[in-house]
C-alpha atoms as a PDB file:
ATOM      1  CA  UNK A   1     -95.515  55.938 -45.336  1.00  0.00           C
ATOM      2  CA  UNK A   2     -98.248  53.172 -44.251  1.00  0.00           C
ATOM      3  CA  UNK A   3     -97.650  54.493 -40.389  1.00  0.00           C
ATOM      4  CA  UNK A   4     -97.760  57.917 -41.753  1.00  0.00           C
ATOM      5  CA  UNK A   5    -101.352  57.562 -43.517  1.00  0.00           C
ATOM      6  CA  UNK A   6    -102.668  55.463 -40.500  1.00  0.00           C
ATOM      7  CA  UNK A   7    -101.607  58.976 -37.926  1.00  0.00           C
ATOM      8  CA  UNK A   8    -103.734  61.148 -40.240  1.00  0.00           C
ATOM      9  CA  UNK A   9    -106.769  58.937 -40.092  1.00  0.00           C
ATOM     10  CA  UNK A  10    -106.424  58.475 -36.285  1.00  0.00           C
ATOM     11  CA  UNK A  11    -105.891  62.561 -35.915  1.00  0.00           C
ATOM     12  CA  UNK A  12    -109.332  62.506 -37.978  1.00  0.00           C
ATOM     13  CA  UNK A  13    -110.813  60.723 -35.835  1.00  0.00           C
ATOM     14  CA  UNK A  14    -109.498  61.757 -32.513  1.00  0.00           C
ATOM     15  CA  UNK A  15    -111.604  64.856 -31.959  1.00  0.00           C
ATOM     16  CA  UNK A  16    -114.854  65.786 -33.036  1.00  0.00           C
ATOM     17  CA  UNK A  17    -115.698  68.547 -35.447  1.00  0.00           C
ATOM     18  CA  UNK A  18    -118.012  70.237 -33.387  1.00  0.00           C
ATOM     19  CA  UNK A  19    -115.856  70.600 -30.333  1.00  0.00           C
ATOM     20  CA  UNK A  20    -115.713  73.574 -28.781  1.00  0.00           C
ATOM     21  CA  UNK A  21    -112.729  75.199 -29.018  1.00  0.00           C
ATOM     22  CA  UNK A  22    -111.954  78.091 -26.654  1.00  0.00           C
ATOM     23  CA  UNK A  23    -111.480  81.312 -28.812  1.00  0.00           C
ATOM     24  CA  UNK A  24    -108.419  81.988 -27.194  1.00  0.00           C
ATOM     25  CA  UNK A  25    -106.872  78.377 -28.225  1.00  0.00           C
ATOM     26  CA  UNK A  26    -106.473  77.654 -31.582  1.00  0.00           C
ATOM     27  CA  UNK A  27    -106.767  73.760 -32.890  1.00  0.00           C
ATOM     28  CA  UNK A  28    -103.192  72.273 -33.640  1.00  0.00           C
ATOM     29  CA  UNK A  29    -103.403  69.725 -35.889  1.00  0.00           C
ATOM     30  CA  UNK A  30     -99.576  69.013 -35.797  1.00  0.00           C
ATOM     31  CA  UNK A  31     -99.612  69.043 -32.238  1.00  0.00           C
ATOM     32  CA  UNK A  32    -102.417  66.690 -32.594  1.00  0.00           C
ATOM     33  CA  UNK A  33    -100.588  64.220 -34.908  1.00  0.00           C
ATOM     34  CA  UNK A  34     -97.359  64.246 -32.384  1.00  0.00           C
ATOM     35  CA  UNK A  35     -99.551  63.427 -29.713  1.00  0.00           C
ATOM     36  CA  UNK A  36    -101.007  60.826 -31.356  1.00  0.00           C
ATOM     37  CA  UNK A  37     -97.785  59.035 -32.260  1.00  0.00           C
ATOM     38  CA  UNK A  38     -96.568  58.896 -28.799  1.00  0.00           C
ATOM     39  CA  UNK A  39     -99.989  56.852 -27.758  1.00  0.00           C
ATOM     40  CA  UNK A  40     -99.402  54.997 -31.027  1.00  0.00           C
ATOM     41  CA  UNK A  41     -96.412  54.280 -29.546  1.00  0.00           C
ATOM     42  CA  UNK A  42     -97.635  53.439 -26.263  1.00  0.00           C
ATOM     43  CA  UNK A  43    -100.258  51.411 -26.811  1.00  0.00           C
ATOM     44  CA  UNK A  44    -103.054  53.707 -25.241  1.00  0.00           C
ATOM     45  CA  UNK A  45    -104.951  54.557 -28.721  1.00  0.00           C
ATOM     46  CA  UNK A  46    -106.895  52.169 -28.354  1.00  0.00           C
ATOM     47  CA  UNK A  47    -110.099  51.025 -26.164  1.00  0.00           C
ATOM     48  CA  UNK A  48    -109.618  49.646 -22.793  1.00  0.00           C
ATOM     49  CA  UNK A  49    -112.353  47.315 -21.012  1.00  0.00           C
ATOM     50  CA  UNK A  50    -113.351  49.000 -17.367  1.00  0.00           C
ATOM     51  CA  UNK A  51    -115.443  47.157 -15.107  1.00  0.00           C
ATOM     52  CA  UNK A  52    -117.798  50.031 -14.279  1.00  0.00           C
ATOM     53  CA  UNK A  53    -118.297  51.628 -17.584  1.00  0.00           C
ATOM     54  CA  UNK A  54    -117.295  48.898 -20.335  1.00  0.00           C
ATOM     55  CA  UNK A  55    -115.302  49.368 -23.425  1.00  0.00           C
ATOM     56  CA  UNK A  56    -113.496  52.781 -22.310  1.00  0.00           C
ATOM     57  CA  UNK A  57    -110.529  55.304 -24.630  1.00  0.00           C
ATOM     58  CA  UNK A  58    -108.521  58.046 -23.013  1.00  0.00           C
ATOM     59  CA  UNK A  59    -108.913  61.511 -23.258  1.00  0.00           C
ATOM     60  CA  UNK A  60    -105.756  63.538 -23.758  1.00  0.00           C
ATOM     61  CA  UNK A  61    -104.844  67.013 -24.639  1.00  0.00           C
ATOM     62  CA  UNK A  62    -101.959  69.430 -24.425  1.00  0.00           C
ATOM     63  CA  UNK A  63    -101.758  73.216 -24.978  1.00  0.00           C
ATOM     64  CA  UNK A  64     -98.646  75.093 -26.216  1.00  0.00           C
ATOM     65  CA  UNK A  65     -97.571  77.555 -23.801  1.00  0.00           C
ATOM     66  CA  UNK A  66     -94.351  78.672 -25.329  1.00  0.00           C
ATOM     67  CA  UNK A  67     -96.123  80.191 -28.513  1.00  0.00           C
ATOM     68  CA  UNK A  68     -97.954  83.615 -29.154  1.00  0.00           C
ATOM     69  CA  UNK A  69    -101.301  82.317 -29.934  1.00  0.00           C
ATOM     70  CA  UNK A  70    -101.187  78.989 -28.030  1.00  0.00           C
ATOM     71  CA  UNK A  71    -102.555  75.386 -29.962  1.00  0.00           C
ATOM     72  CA  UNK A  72    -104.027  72.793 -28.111  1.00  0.00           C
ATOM     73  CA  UNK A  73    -103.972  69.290 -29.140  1.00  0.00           C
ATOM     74  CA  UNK A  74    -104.535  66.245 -28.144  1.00  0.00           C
ATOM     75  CA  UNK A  75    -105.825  61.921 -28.587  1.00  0.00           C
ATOM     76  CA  UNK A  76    -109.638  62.030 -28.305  1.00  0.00           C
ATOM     77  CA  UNK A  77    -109.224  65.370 -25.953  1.00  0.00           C
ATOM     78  CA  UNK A  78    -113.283  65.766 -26.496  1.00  0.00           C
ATOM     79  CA  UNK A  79    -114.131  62.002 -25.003  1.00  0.00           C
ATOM     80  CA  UNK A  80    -115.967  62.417 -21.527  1.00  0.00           C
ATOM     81  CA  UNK A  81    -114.815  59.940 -18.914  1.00  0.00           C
ATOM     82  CA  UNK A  82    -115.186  59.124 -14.849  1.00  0.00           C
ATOM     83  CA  UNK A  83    -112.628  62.047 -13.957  1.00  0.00           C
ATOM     84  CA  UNK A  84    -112.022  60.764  -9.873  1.00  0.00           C
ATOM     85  CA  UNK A  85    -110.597  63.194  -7.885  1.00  0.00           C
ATOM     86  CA  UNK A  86    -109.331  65.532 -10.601  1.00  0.00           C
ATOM     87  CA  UNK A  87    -113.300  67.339 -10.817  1.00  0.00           C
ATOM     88  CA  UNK A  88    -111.877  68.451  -7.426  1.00  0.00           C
ATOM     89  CA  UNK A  89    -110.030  71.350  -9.111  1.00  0.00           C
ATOM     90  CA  UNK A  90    -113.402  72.733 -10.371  1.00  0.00           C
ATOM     91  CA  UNK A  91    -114.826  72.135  -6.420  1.00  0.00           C
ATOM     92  CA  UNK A  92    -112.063  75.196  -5.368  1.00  0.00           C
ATOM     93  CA  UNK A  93    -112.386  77.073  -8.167  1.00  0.00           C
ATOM     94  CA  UNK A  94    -116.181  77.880  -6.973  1.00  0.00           C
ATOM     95  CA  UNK A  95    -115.265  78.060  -3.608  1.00  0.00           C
ATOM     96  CA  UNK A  96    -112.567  80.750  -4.370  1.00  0.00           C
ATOM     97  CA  UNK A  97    -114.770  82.401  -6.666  1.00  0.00           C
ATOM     98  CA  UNK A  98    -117.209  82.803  -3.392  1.00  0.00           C
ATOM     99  CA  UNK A  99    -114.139  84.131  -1.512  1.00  0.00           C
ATOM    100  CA  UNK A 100    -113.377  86.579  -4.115  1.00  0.00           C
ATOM    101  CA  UNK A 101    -117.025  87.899  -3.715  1.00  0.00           C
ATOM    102  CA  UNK A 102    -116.910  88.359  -0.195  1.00  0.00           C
ATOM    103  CA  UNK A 103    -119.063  85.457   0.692  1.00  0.00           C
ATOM    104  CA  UNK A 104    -116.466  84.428   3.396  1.00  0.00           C
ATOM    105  CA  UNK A 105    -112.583  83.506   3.927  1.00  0.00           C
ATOM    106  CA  UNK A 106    -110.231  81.095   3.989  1.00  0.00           C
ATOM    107  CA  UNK A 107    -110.237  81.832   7.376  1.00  0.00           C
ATOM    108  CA  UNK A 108    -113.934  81.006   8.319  1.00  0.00           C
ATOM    109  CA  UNK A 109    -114.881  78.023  10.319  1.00  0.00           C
ATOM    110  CA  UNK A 110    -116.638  75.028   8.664  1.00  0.00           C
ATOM    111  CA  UNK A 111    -118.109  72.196  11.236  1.00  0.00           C
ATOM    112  CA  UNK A 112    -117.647  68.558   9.392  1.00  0.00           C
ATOM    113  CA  UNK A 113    -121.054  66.721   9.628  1.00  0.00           C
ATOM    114  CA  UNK A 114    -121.772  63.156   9.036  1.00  0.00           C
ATOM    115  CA  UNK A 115    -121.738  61.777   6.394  1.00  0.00           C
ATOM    116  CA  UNK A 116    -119.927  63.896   4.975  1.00  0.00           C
ATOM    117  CA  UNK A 117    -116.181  62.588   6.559  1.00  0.00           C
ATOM    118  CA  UNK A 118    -115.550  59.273   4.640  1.00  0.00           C
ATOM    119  CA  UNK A 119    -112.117  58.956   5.117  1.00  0.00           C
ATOM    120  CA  UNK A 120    -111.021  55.926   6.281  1.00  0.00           C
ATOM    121  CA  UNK A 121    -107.786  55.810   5.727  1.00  0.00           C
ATOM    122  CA  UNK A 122    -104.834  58.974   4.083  1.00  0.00           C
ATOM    123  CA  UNK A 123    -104.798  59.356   0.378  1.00  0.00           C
ATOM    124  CA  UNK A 124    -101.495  60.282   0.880  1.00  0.00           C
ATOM    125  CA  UNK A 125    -100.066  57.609   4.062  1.00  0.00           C
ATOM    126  CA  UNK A 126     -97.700  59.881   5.057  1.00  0.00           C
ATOM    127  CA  UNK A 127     -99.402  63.239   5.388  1.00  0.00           C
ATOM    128  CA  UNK A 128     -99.284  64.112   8.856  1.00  0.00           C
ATOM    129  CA  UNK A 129    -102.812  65.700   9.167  1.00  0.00           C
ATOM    130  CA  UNK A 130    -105.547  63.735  10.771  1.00  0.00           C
ATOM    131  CA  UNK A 131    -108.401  62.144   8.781  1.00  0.00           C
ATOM    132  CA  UNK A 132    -112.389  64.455   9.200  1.00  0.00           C
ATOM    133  CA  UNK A 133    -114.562  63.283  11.675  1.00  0.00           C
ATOM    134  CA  UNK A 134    -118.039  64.437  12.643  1.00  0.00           C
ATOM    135  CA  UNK A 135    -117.848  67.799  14.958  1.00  0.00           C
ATOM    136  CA  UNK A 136    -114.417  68.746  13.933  1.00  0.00           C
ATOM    137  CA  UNK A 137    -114.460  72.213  13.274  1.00  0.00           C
ATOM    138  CA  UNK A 138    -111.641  73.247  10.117  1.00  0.00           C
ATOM    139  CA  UNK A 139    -111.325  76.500   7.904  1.00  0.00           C
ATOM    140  CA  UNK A 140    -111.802  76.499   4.534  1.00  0.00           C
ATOM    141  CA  UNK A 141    -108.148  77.560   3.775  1.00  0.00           C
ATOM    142  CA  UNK A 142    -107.420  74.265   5.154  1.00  0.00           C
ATOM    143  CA  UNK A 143    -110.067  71.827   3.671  1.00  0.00           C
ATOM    144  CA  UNK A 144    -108.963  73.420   0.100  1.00  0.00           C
ATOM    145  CA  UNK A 145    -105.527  72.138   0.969  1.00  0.00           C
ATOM    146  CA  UNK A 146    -106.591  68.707   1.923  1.00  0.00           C
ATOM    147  CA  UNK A 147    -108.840  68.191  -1.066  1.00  0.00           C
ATOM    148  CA  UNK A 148    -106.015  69.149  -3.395  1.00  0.00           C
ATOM    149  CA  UNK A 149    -102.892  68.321  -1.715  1.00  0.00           C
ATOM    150  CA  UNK A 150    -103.884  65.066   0.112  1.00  0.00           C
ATOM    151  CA  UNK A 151    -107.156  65.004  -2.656  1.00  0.00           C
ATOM    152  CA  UNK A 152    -109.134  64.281   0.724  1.00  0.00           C
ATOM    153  CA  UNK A 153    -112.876  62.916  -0.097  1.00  0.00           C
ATOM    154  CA  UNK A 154    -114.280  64.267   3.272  1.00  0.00           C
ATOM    155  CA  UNK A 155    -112.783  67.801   2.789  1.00  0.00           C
ATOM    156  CA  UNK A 156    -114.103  67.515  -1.113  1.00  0.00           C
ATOM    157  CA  UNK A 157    -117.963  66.767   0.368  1.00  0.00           C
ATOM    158  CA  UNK A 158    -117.600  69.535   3.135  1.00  0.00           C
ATOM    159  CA  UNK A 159    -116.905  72.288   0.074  1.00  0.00           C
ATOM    160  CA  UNK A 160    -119.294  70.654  -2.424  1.00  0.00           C
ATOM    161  CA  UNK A 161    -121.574  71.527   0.475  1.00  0.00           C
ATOM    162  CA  UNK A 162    -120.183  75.001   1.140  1.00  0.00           C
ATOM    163  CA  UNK A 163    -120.060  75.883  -2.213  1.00  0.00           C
ATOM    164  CA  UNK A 164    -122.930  74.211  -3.652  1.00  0.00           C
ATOM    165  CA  UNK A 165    -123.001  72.385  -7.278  1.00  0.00           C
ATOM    166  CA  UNK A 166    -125.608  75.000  -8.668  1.00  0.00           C
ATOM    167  CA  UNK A 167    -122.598  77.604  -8.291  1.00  0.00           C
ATOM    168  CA  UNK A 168    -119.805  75.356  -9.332  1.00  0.00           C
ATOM    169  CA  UNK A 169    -122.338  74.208 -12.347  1.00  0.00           C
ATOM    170  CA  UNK A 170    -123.009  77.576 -12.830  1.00  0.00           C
ATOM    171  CA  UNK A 171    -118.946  78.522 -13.254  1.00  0.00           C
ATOM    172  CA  UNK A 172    -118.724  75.374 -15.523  1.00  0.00           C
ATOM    173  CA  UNK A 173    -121.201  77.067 -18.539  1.00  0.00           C
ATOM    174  CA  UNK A 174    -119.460  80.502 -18.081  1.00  0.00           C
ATOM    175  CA  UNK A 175    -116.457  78.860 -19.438  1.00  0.00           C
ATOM    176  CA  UNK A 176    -118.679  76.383 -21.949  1.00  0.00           C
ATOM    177  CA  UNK A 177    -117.589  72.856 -20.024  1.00  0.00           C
ATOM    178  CA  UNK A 178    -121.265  71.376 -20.655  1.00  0.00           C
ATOM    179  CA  UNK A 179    -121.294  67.601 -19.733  1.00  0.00           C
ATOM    180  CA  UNK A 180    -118.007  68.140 -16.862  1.00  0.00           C
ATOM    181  CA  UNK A 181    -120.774  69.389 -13.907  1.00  0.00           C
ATOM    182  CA  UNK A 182    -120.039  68.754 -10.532  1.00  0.00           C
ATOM    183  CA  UNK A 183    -123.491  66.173 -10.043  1.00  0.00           C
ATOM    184  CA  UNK A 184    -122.021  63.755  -7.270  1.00  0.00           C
ATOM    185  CA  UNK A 185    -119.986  63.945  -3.919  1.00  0.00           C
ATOM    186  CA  UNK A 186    -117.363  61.384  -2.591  1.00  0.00           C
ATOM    187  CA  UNK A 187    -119.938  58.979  -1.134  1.00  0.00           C
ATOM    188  CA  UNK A 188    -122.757  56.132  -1.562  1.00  0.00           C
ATOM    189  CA  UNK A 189    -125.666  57.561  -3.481  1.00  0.00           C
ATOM    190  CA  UNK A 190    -127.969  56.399  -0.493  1.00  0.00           C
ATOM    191  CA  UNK A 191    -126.395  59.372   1.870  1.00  0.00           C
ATOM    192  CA  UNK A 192    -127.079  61.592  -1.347  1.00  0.00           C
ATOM    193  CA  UNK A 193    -129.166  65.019  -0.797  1.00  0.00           C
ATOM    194  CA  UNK A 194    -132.786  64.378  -2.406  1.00  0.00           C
ATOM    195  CA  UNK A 195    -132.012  66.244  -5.597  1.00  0.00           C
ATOM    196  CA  UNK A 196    -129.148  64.158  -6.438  1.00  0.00           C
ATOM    197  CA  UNK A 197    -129.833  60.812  -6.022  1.00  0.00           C
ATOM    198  CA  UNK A 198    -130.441  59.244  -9.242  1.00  0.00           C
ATOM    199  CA  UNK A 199    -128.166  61.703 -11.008  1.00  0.00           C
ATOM    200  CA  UNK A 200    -125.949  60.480 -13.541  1.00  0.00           C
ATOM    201  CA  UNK A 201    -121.968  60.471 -12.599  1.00  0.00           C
ATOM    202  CA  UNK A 202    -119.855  63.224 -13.175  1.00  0.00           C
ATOM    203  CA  UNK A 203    -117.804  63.574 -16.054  1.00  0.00           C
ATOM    204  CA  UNK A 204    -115.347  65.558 -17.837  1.00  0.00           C
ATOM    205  CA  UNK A 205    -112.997  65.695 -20.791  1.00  0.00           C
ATOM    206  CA  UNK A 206    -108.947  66.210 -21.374  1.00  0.00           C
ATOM    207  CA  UNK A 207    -110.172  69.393 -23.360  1.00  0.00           C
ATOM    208  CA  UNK A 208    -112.368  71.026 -20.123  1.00  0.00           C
ATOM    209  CA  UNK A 209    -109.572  70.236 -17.491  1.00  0.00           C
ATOM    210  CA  UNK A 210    -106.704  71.776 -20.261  1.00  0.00           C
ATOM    211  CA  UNK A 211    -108.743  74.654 -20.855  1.00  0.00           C
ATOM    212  CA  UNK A 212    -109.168  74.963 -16.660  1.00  0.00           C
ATOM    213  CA  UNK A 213    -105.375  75.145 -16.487  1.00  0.00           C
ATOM    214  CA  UNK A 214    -104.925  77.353 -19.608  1.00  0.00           C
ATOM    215  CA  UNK A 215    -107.136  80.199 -17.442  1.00  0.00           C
ATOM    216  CA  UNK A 216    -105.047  79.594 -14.043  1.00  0.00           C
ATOM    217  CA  UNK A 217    -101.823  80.228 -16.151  1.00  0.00           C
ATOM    218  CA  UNK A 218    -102.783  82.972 -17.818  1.00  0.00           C
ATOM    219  CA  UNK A 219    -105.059  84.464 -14.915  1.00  0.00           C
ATOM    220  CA  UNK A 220    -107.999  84.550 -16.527  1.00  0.00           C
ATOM    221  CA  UNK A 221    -110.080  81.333 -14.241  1.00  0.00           C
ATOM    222  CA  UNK A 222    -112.450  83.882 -12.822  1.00  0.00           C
ATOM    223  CA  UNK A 223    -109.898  86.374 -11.757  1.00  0.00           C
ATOM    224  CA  UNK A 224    -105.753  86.786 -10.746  1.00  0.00           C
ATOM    225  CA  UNK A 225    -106.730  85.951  -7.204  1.00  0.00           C
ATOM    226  CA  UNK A 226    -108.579  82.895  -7.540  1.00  0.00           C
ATOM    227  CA  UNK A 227    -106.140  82.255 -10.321  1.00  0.00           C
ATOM    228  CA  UNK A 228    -103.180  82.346  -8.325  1.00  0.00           C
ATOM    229  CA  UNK A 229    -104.598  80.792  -5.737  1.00  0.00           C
ATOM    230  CA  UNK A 230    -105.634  77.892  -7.768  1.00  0.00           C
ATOM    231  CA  UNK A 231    -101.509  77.233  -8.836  1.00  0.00           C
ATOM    232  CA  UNK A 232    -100.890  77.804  -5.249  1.00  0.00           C
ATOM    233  CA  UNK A 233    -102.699  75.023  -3.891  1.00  0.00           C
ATOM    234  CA  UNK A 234    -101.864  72.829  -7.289  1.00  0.00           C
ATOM    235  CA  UNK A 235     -98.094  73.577  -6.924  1.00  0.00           C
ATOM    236  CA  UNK A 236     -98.543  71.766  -3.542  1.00  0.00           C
ATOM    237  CA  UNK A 237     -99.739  68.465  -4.620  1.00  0.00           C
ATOM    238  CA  UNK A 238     -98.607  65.764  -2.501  1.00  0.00           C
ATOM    239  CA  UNK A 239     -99.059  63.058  -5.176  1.00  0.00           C
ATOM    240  CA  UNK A 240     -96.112  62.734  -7.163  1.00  0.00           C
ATOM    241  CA  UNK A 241     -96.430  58.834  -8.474  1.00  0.00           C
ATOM    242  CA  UNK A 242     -98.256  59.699 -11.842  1.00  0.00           C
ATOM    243  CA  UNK A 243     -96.772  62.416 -14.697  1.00  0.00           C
ATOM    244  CA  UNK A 244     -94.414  63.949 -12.513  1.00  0.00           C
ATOM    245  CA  UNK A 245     -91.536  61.018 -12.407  1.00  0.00           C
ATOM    246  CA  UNK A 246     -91.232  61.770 -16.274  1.00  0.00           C
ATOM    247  CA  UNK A 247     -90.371  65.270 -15.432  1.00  0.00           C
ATOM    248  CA  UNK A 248     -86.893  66.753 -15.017  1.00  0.00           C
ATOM    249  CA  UNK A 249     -86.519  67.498 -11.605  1.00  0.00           C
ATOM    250  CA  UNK A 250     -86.314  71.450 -12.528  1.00  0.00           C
ATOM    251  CA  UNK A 251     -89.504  71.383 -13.752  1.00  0.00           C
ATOM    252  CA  UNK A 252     -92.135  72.681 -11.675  1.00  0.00           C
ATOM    253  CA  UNK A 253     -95.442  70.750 -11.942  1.00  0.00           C
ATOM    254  CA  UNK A 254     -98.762  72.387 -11.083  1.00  0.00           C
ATOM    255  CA  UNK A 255    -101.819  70.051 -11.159  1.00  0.00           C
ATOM    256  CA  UNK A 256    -104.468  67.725  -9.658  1.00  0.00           C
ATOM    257  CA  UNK A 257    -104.507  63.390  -9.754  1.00  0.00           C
ATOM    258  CA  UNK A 258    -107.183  61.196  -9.298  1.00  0.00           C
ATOM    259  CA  UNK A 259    -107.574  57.536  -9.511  1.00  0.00           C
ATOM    260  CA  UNK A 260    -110.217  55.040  -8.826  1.00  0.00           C
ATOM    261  CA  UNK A 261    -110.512  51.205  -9.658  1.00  0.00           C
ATOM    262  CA  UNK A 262    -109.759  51.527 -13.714  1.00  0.00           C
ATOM    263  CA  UNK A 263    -108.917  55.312 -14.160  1.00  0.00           C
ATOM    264  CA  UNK A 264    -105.453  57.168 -13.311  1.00  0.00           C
ATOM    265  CA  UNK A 265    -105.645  60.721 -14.310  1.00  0.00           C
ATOM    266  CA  UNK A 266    -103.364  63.460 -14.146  1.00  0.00           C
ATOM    267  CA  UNK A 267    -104.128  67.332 -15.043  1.00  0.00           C
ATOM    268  CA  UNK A 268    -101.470  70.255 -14.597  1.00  0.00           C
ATOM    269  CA  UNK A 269     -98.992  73.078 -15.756  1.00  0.00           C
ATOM    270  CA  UNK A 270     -95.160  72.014 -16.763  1.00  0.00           C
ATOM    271  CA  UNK A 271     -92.660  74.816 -16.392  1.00  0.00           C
ATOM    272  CA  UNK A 272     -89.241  74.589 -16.117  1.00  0.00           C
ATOM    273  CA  UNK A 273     -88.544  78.208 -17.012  1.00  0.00           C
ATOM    274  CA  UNK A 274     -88.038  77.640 -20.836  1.00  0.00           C
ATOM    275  CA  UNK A 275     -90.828  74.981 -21.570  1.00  0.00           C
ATOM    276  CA  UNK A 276     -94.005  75.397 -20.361  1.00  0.00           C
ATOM    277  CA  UNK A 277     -97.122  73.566 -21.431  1.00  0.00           C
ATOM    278  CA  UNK A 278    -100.545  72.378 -20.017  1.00  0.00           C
ATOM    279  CA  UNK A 279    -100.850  68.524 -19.895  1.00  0.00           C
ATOM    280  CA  UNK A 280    -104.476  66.607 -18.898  1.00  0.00           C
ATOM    281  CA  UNK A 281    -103.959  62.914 -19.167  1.00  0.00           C
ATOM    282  CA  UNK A 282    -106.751  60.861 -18.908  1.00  0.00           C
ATOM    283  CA  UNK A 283    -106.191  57.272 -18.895  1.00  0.00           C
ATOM    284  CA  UNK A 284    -108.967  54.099 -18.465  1.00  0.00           C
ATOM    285  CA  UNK A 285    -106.018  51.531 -16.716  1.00  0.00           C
ATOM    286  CA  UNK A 286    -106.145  50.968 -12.983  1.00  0.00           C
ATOM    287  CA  UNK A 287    -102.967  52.444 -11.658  1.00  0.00           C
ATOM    288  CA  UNK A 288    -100.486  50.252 -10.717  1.00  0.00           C
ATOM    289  CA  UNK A 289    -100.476  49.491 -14.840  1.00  0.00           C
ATOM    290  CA  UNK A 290    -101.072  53.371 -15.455  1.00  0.00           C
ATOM    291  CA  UNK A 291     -98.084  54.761 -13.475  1.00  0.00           C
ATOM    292  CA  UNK A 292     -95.193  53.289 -15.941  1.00  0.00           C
ATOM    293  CA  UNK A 293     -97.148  54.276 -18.845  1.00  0.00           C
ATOM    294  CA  UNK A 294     -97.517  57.952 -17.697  1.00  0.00           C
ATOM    295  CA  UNK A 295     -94.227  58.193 -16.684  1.00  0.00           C
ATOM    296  CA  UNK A 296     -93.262  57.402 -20.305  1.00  0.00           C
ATOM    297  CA  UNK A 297     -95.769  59.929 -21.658  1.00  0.00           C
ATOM    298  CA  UNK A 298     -94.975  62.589 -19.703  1.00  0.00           C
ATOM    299  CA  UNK A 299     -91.115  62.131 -20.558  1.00  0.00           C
ATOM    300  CA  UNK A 300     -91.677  61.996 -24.346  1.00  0.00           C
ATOM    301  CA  UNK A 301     -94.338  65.369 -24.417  1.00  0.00           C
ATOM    302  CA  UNK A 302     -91.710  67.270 -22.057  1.00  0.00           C
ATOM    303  CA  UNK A 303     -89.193  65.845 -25.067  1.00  0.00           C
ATOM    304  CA  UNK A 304     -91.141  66.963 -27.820  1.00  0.00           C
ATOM    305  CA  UNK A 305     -91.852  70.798 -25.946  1.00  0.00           C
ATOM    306  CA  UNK A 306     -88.106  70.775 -25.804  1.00  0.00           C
ATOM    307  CA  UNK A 307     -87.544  69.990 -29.506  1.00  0.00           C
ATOM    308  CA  UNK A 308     -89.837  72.484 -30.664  1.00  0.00           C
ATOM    309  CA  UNK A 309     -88.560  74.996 -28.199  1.00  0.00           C
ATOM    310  CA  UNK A 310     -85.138  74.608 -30.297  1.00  0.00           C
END
């Protein structure tokens, strides 16, 4: 009974009341309370010391796909943290917006300027495909697929570029994620444009990056194309070290990583044919001490899906 009282207060606290919910989601507080026993469980509930950004909690959410009206839930879902690579997802969503419009392809040519190509080294060691340099001349189809595939830094600062973070900004409000805007590339502030500086770092929440994958699944992130495009390039991800090891291997897993010094993050779509749910994990714990932890998680929310699928 004691642990039972002390899951309702932490569900209390967990979100805030004036989060935005998307009008299409509906809050689940049962969903919530599950969710909150398994980081009970795990020991991630709590508030984790980064060197960066000090005392630190994790933002997590989940939405049920396998109901009618799907609930989202979630462990502080609403708490804005450093996302890493993962705000590279909302990079391609403009940029494939501005394809949609006719603005150009994933065919046209983009010439990689310093200092834009960072790269020093793979994200991914054994991807084939040679790092950006200065004068190489790519398409866009194929700088999407290195920033989310490979989650390359210098193909992420040649489409911040391209696509511009007025427009990405601009695709952020139309879907209400105030606070996750696009305000810094993949590089030292002193090679910063003018404008951007002394800007703040950018940010984003479990409850922004579910609600990003809610709209791929159900077509509705700008339009089908861009939509389907998105899972196309997600359901490529070459990064497999994070949620995916808790998955059953018939479970296909759309989504985005990032990780940086003290933040491991994973964001994506679980479907196995029969269970299907979003999943943005968030977590404050540099990764070699994430990657166990997440494997866990992921394995006890595909459980739980399963149950409830029953």
């Amino acid at each position: 009974m004691k642990n039972f009282f002390f899951l309702l207060f932490s569900l209390q606290i967990s979100f805030s009341q004036n989060t935005f919910i998307p009008s299409d989601l509906q809050l689940d507080k049962s969903l919530s309370a599950a969710m909150m026993k398994i980081a009970v469980d795990l020991g991630i509930d709590k508030e984790f010391n980064t060197e960066e950004d000090g005392p630190e909690k994790i933002s997590f959410a989940v939405i049920d796909l396998n109901k009618k009206n799907p609930g989202i839930g979630g462990v502080y879902f609403d708490n804005f943290i450093y996302p890493a690579s993962v705000y590279k997802m909302y990079v391609a969503a403009e940029v494939l917006r501005q394809i949609s419009q006719g603005k150009y392809s994933l065919t046209t040519a983009v010439a990689v300027k310093s200092p834009n190509d960072v790269d020093k080294s793979s994200e991914i060691s054994w991807d084939p495909r040679p790092l950006l340099r200065d004068g190489d001349t790519v398409t866009v189809g194929y700088l999407l697929d290195l920033m989310i595939t490979r989650s390359d830094n210098s193909a992420a600062n040649c489409l911040i570029d391209l696509a511009r973070r007025e427009n990405i900004n601009e695709l952020m409000h139309q879907y209400h994620w105030e606070g996750s805007e696009v305000t810094r590339k993949y590089l030292s502030r002193k090679f910063e444009d003018s404008s951007y500086v002394k800007i703040r770092s950018t940010e984003t929440c479990a409850l922004h990056a579910a609600d990003f994958m809610y709209r791929i699944y159900t077509n509705q992130l700008v339009n089908p194309w861009v939509s389907q495009q998105m899972k196309s390039f997600l359901g490529r991800q070459l990064d497999t070290t994070k949620l995916q090891p808790g998955l059953p291997l018939n479970a296909m897993f759309y989504h985005k990583t990032g990780w940086y010094s003290d933040w491991t993050h994973d964001v994506g779509i679980v479907d196995d044919g029969n269970i299907r749910y979003v999943i943005a994990c968030f977590l404050p714990i540099e990764e070699g001490k994430a990657r166990p932890i997440m494997k866990e998680l992921s394995k006890r929310v595909f459980e739980y899906f399963g149950a409830t699928k029953k």
